[in-house]
C-alpha atoms as a PDB file:
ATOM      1  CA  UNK A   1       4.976  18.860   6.648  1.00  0.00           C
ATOM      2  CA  UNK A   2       6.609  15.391   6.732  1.00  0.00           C
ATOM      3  CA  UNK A   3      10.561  15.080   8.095  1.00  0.00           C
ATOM      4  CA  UNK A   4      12.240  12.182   7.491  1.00  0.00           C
ATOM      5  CA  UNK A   5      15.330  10.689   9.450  1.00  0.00           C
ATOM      6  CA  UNK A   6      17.365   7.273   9.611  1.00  0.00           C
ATOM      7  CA  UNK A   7      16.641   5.233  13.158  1.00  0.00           C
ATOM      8  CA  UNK A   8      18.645   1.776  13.802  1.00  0.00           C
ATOM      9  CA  UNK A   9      16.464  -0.838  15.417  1.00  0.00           C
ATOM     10  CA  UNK A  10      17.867  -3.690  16.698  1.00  0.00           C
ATOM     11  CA  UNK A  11      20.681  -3.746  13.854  1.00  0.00           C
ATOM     12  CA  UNK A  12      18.135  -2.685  11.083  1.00  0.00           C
ATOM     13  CA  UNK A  13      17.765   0.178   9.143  1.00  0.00           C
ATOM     14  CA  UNK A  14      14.575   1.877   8.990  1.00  0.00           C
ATOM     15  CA  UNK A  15      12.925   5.246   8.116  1.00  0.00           C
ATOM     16  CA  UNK A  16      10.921   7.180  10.549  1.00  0.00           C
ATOM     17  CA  UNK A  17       8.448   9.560   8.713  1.00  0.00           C
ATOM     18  CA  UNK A  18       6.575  12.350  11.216  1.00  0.00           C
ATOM     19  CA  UNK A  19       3.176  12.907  10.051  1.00  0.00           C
ATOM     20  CA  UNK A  20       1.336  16.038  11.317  1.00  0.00           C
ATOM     21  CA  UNK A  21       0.320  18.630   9.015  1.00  0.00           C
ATOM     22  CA  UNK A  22       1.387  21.165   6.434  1.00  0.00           C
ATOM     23  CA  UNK A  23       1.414  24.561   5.106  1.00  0.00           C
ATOM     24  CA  UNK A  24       2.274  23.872   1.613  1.00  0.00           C
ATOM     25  CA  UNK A  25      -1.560  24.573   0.562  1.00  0.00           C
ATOM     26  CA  UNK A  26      -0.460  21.089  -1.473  1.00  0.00           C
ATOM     27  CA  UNK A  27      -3.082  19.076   0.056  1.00  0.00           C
ATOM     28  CA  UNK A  28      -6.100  19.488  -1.572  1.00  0.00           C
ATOM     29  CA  UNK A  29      -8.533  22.008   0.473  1.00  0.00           C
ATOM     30  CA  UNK A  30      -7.521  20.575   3.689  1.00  0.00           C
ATOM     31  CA  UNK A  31      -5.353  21.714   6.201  1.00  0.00           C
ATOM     32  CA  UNK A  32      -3.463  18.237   6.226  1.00  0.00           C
ATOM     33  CA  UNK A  33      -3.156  18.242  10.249  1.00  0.00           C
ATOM     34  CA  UNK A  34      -3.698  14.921  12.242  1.00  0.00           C
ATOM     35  CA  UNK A  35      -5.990  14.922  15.015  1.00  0.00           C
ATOM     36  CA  UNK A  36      -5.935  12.421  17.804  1.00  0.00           C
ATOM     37  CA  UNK A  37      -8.964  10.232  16.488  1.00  0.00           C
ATOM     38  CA  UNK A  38      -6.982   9.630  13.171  1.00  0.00           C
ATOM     39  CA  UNK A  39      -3.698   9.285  15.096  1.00  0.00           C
ATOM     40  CA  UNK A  40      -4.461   6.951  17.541  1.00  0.00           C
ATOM     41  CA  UNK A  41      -6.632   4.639  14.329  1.00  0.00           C
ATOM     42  CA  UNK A  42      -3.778   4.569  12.463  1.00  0.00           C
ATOM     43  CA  UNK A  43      -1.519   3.445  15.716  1.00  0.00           C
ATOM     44  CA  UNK A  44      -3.786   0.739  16.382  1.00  0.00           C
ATOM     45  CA  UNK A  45      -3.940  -0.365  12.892  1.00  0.00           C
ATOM     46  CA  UNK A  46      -1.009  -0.938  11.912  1.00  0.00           C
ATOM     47  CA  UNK A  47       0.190  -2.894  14.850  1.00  0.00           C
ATOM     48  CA  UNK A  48      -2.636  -4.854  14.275  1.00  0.00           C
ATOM     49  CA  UNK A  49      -1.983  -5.576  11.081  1.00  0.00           C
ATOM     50  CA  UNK A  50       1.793  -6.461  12.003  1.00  0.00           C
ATOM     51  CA  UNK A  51       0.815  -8.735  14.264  1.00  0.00           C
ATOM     52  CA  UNK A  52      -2.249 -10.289  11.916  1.00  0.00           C
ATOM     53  CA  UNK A  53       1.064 -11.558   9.669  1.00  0.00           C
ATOM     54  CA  UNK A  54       0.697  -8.701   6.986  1.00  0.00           C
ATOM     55  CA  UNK A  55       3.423  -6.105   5.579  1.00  0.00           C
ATOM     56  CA  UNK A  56       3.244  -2.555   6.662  1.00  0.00           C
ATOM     57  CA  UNK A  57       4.885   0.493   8.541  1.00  0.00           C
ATOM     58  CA  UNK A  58       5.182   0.527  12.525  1.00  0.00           C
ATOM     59  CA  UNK A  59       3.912   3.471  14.740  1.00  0.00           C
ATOM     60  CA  UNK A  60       6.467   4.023  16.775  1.00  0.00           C
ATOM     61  CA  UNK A  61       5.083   6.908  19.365  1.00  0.00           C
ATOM     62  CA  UNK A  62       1.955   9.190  19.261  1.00  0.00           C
ATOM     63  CA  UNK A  63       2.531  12.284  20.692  1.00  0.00           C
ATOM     64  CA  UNK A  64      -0.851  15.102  21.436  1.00  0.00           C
ATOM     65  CA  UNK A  65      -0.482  18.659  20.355  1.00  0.00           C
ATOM     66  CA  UNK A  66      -1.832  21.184  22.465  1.00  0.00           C
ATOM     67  CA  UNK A  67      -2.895  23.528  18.996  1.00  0.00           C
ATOM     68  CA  UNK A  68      -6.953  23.580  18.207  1.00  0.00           C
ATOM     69  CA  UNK A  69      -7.868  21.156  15.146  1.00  0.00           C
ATOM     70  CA  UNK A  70     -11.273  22.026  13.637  1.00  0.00           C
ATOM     71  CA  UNK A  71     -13.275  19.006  11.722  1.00  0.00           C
ATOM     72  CA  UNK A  72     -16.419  18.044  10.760  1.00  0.00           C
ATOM     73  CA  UNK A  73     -16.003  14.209  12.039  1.00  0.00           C
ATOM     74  CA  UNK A  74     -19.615  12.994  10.730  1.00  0.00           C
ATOM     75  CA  UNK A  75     -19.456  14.952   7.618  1.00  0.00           C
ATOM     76  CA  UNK A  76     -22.684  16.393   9.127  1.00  0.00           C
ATOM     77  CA  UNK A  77     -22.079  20.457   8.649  1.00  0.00           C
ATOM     78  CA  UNK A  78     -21.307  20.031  12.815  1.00  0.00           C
ATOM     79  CA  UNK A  79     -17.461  21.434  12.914  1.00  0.00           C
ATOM     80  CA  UNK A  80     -16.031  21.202  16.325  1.00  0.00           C
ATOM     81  CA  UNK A  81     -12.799  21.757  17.874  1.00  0.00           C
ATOM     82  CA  UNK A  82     -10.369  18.831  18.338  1.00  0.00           C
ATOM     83  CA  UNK A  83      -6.757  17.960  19.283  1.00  0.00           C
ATOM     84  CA  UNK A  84      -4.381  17.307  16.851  1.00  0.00           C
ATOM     85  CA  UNK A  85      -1.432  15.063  16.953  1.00  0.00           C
ATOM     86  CA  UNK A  86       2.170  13.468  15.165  1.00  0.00           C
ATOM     87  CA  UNK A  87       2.282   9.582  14.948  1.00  0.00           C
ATOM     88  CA  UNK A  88       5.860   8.689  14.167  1.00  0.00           C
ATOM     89  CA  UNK A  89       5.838   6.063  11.412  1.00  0.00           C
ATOM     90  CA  UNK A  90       8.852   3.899  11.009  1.00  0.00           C
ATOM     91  CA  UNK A  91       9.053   1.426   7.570  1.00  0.00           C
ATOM     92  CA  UNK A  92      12.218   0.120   5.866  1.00  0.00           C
ATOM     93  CA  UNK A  93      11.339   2.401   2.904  1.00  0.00           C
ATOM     94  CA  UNK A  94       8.643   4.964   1.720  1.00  0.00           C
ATOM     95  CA  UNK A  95       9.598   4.844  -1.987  1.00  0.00           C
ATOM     96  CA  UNK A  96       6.310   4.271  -3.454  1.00  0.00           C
ATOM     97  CA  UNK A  97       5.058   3.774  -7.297  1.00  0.00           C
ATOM     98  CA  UNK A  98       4.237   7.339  -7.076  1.00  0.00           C
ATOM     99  CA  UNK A  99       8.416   8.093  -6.562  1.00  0.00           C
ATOM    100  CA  UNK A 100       9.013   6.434 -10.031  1.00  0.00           C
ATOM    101  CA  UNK A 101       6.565   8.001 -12.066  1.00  0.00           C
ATOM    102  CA  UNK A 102       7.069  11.582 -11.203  1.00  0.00           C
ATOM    103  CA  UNK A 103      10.602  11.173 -13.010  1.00  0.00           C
ATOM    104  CA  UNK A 104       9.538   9.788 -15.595  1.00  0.00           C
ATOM    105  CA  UNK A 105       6.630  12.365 -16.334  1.00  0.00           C
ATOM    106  CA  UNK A 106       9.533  15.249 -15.810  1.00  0.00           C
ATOM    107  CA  UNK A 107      12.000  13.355 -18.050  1.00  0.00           C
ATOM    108  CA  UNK A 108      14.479  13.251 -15.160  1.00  0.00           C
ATOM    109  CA  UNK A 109      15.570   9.288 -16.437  1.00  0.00           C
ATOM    110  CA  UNK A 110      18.933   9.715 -14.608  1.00  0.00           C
ATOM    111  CA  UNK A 111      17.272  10.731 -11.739  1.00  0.00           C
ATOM    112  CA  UNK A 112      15.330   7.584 -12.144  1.00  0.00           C
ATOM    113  CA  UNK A 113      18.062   5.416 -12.899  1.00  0.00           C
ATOM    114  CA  UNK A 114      20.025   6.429  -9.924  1.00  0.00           C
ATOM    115  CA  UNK A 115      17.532   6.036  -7.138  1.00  0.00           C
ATOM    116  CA  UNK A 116      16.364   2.535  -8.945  1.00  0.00           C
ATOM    117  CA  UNK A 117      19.372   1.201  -8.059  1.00  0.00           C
ATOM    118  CA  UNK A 118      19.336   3.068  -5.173  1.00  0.00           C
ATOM    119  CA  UNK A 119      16.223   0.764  -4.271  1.00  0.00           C
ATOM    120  CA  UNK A 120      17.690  -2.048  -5.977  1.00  0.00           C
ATOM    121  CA  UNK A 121      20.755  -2.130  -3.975  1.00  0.00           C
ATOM    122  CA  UNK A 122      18.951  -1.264  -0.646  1.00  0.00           C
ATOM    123  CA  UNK A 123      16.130  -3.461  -0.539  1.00  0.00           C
ATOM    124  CA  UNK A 124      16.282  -6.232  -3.387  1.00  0.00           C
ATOM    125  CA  UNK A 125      19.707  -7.460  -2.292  1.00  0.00           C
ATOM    126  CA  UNK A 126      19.266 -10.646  -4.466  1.00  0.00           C
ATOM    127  CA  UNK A 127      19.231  -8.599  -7.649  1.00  0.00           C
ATOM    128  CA  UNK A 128      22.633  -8.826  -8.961  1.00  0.00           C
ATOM    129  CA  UNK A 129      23.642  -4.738  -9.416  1.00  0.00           C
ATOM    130  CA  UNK A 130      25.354  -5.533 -12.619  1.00  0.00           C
ATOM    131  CA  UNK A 131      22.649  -7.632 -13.841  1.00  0.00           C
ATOM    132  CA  UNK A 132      21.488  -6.359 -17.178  1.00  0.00           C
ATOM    133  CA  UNK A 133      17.468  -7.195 -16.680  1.00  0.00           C
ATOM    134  CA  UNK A 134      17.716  -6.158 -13.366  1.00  0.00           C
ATOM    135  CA  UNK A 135      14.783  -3.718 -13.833  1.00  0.00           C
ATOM    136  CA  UNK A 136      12.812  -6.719 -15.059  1.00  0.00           C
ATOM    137  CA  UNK A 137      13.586  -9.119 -11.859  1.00  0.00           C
ATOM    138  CA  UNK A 138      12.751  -5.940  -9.977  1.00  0.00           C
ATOM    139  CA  UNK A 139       9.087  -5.463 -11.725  1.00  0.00           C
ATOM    140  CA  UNK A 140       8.444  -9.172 -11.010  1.00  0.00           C
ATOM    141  CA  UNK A 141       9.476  -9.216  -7.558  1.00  0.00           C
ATOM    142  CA  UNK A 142       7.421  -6.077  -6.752  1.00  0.00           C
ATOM    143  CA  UNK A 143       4.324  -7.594  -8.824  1.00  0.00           C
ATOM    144  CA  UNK A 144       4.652 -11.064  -6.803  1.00  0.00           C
ATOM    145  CA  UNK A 145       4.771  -9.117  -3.305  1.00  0.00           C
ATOM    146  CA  UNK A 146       2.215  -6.779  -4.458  1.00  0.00           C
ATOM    147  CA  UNK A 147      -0.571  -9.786  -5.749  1.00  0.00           C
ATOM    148  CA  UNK A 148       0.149 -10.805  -2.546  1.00  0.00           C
ATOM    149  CA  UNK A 149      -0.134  -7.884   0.115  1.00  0.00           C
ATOM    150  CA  UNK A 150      -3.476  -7.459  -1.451  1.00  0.00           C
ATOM    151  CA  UNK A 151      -4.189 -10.992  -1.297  1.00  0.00           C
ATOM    152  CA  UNK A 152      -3.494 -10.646   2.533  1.00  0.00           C
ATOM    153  CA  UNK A 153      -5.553  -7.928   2.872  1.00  0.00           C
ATOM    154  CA  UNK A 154      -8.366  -9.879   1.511  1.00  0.00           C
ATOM    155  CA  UNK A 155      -7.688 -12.476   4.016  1.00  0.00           C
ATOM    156  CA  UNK A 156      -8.599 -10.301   6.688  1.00  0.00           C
ATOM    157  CA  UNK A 157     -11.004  -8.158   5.537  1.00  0.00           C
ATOM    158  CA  UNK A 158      -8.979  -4.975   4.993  1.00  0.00           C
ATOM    159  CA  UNK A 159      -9.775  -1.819   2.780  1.00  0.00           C
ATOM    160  CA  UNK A 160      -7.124   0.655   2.448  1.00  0.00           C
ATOM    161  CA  UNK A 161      -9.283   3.273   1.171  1.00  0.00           C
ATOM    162  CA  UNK A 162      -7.191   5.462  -1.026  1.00  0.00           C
ATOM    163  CA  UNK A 163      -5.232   2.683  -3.521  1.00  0.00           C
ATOM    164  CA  UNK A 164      -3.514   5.384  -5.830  1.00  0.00           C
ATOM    165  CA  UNK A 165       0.399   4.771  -6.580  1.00  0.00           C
ATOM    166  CA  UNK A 166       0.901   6.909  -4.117  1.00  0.00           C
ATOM    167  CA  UNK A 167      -0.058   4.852  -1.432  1.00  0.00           C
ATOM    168  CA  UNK A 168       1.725   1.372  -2.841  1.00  0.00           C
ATOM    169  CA  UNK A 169       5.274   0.919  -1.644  1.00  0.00           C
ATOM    170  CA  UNK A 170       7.725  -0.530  -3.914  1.00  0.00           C
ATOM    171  CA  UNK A 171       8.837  -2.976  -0.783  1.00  0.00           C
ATOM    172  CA  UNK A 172       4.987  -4.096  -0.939  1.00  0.00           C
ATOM    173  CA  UNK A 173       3.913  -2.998   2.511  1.00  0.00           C
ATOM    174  CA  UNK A 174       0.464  -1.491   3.682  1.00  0.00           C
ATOM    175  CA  UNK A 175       1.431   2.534   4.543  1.00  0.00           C
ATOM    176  CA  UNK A 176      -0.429   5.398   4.406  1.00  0.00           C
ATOM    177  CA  UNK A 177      -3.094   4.466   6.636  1.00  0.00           C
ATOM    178  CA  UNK A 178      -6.544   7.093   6.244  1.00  0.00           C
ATOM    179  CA  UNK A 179     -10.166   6.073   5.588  1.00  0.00           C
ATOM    180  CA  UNK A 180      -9.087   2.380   6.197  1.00  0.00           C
ATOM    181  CA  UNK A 181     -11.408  -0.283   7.493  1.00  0.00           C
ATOM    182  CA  UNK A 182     -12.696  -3.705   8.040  1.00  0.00           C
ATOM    183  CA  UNK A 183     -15.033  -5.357   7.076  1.00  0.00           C
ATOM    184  CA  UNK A 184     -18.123  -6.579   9.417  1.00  0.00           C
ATOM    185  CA  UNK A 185     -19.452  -9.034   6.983  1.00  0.00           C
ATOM    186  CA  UNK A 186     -18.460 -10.062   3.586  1.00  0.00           C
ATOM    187  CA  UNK A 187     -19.278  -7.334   1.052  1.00  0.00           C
ATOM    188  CA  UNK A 188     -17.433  -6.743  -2.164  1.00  0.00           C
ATOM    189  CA  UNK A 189     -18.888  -2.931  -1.864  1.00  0.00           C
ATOM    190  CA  UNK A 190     -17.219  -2.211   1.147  1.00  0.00           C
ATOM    191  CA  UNK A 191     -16.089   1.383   1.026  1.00  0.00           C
ATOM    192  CA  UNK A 192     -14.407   3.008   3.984  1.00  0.00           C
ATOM    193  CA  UNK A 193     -13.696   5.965   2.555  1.00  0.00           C
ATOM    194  CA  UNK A 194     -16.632   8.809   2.658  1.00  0.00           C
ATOM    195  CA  UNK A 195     -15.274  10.535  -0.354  1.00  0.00           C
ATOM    196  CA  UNK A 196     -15.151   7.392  -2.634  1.00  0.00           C
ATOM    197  CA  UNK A 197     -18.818   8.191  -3.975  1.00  0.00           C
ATOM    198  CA  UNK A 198     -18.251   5.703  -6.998  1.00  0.00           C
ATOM    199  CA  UNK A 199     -16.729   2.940  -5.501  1.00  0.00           C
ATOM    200  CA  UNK A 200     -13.362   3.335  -7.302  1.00  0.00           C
ATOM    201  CA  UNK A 201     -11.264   1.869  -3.651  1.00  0.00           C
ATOM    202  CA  UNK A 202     -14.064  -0.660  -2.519  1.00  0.00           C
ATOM    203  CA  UNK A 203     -12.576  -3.806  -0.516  1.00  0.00           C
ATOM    204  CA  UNK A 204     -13.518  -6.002  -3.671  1.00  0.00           C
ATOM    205  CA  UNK A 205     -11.813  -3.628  -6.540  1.00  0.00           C
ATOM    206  CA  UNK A 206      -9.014  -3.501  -5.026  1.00  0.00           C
ATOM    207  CA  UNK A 207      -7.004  -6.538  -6.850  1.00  0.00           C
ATOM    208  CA  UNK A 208      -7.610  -5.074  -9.965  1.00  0.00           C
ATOM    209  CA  UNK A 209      -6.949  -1.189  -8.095  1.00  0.00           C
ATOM    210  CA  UNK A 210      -3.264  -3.087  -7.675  1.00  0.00           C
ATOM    211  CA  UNK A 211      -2.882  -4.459 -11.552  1.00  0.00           C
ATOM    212  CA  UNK A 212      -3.941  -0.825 -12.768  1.00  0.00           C
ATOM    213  CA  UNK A 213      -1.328   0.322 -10.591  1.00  0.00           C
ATOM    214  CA  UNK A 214       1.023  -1.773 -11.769  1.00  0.00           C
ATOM    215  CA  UNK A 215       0.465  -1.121 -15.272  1.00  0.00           C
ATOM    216  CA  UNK A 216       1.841   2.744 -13.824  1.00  0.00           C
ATOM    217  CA  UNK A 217       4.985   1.012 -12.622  1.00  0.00           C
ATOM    218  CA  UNK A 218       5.913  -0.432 -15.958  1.00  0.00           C
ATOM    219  CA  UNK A 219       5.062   2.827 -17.501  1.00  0.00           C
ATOM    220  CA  UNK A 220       7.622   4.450 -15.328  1.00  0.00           C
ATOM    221  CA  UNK A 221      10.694   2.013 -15.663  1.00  0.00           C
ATOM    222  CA  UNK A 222       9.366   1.741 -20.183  1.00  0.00           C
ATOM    223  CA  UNK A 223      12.128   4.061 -20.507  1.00  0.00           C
ATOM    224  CA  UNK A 224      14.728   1.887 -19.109  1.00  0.00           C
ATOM    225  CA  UNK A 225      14.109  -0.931 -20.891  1.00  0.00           C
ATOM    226  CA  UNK A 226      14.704  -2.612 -23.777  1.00  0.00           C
ATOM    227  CA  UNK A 227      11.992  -3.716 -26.398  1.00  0.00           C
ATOM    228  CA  UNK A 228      12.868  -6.859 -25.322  1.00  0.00           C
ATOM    229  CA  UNK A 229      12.871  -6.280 -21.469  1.00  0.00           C
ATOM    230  CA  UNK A 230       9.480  -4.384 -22.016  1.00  0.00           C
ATOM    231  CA  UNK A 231       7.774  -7.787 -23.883  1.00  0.00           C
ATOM    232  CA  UNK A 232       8.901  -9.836 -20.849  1.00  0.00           C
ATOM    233  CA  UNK A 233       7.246  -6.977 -18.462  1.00  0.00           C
ATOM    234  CA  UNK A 234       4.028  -7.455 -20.126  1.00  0.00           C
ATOM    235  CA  UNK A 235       3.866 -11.001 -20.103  1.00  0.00           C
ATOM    236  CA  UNK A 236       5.126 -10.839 -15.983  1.00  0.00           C
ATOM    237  CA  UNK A 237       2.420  -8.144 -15.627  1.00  0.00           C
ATOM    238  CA  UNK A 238      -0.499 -11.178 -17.042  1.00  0.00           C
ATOM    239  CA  UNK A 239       0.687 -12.985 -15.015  1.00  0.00           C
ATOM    240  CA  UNK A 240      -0.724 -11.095 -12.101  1.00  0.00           C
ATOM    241  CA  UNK A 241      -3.969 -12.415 -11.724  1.00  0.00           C
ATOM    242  CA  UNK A 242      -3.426 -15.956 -11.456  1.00  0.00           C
ATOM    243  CA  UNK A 243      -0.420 -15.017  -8.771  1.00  0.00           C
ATOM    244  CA  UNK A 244      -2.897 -13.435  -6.994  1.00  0.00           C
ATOM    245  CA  UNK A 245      -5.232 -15.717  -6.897  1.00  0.00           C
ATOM    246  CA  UNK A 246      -2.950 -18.580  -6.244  1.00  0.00           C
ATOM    247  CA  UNK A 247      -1.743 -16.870  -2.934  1.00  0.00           C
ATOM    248  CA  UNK A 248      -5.656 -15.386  -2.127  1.00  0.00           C
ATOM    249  CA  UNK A 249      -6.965 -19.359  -2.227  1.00  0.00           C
ATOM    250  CA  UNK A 250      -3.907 -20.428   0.079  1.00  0.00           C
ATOM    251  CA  UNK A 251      -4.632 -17.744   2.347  1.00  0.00           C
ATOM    252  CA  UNK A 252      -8.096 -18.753   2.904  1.00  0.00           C
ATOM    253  CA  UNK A 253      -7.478 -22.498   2.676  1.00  0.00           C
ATOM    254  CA  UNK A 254      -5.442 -21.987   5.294  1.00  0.00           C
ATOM    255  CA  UNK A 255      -7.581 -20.193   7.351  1.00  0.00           C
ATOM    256  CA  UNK A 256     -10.652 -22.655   6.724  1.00  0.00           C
ATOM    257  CA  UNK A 257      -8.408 -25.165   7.522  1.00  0.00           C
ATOM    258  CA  UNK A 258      -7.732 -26.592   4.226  1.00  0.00           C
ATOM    259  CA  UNK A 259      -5.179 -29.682   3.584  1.00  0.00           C
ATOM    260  CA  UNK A 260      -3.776 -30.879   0.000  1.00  0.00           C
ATOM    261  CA  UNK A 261      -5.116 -29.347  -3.387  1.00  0.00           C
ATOM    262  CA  UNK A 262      -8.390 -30.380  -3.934  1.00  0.00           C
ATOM    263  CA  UNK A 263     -10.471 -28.688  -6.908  1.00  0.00           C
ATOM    264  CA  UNK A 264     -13.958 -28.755  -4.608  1.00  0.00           C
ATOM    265  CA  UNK A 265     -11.490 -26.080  -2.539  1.00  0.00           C
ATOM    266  CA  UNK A 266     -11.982 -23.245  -4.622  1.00  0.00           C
ATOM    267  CA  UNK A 267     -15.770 -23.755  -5.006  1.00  0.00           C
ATOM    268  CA  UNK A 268     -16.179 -23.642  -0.937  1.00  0.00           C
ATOM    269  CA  UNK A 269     -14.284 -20.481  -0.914  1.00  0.00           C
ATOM    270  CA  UNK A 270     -16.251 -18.757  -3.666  1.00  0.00           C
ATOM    271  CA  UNK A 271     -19.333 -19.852  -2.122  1.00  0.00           C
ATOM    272  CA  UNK A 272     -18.319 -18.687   1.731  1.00  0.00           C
ATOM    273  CA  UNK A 273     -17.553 -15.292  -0.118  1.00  0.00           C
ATOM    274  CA  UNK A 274     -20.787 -15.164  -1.926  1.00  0.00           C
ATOM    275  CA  UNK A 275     -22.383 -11.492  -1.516  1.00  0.00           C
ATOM    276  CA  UNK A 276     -25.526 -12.432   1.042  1.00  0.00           C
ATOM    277  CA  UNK A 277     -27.130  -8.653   0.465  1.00  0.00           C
END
């Protein structure tokens, strides 16, 4: 089960979101409890990525349940008995691609209207209300800050693990944090999720993981718009490569140490990120 509550922090408004485990039988074949190896991963992840400069939700406290947790951690046949836990999760907003597109799949377009400009109002507060492409300027802004979360990502050698729309935020921040990792060495393979057999989440897919899910988002808002509104959406959404690779090369420049523009800059790059196995 996941409860979710307002908190002020120093003057802001953000969303705390409990994750432990449910009874819903909605999660698969699991049992969709957290156990202490999971808990304290995702604590130390995410304020590491805070602190590494990229978007994503806080842990705010980690607390240990005393009730028995059985898992196979190795994926081995060996089940043993472990601890499970709640890490409280605090982000400005856990509205997520996946939040759209359920309303539009149900036909529930004022439903989708309402808590659009819910988000609109909320969170993109230089989108005039009244403004009558506002869905438009609110695709582009979350395409821009998506190309570039994933660009950041990149720049640090991060794999979420499990890219569905469920898992991108419509404020463009890195939640949701499971079979994440990082990478040892440069490998456009990289897979940190066991269950990804074919690849689909691998460190190097998942630019193109984030166009296919934006493709979803325009789906979702298609019926809000306007022919014309849609024909500017699909010329913002090819856009997305090049604004992702604009902000992936000033990443690295900058961590190579890069000054100026010069053409030779990309080649270095490519070549540094050249797959050595």
């Amino acid at each position: 089960m996941k409860s979710l509550s307002v908190v002020s922090v120093v003057g802001n408004c953000f969303l705390a979101l409990f994750h432990w485990h449910t009874d819903t039988g909605a999660i698969r074949s699991g049992d969709g409890r957290a156990v202490i190896r999971s808990s304290v991963r995702e604590f130390l992840c995410s304020e590491a990525m805070h602190f590494l400069g990229v978007p994503t939700s806080r842990a705010l406290s980690l607390v240990v349940s005393e009730e028995p947790v059985w898992r196979d951690p190795f994926y081995n046949g060996s089940v043993i008995k472990e601890r499970g836990a709640v890490v409280l999760r605090l982000a400005k907003s856990w509205f997520r691609i996946s939040s759209l597109e359920i309303l539009t799949r149900t036909g529930e377009l004022d439903v989708l209207r309402t808590l659009l400009d819910f988000v609109i109002k909320e969170h993109f507060k230089s989108i005039a209300t009244n403004d009558p492409d506002k869905y438009v300027v609110f695709f582009s802004r979350v395409l821009n800050e998506t190309a570039h979360l994933i660009a950041h990502w990149m720049s640090v050698g991060f794999a979420h693990g499990v890219c569905n729309t469920d898992n991108f935020s419509l404020l463009s921040i890195t939640f949701d944090y499971g079979p994440f990792g990082f990478m040892e060495s440069y490998d456009p393979n990289f897979v940190p999720n066991t269950s990804d057999d074919e690849g689909r989440y691998s460190i190097g897919a998942q630019a193109n993981v984030g166009l296919f899910n934006l493709q979803k988002l325009l789906e979702a808002l298609k019926p809000l718009l306007t022919s014309d509104q849609l024909s500017q959406s699909l010329q913002i959404l090819r856009e997305y490569p090049q604004i992702y690779h604009q902000r992936f090369h000033e990443l690295f420049k900058a961590k190579l140490g890069f000054l100026g523009n010069e053409e030779k800059d990309s080649y270095v790059i490519a070549f540094l990120l050249k797959d050595n196995k």
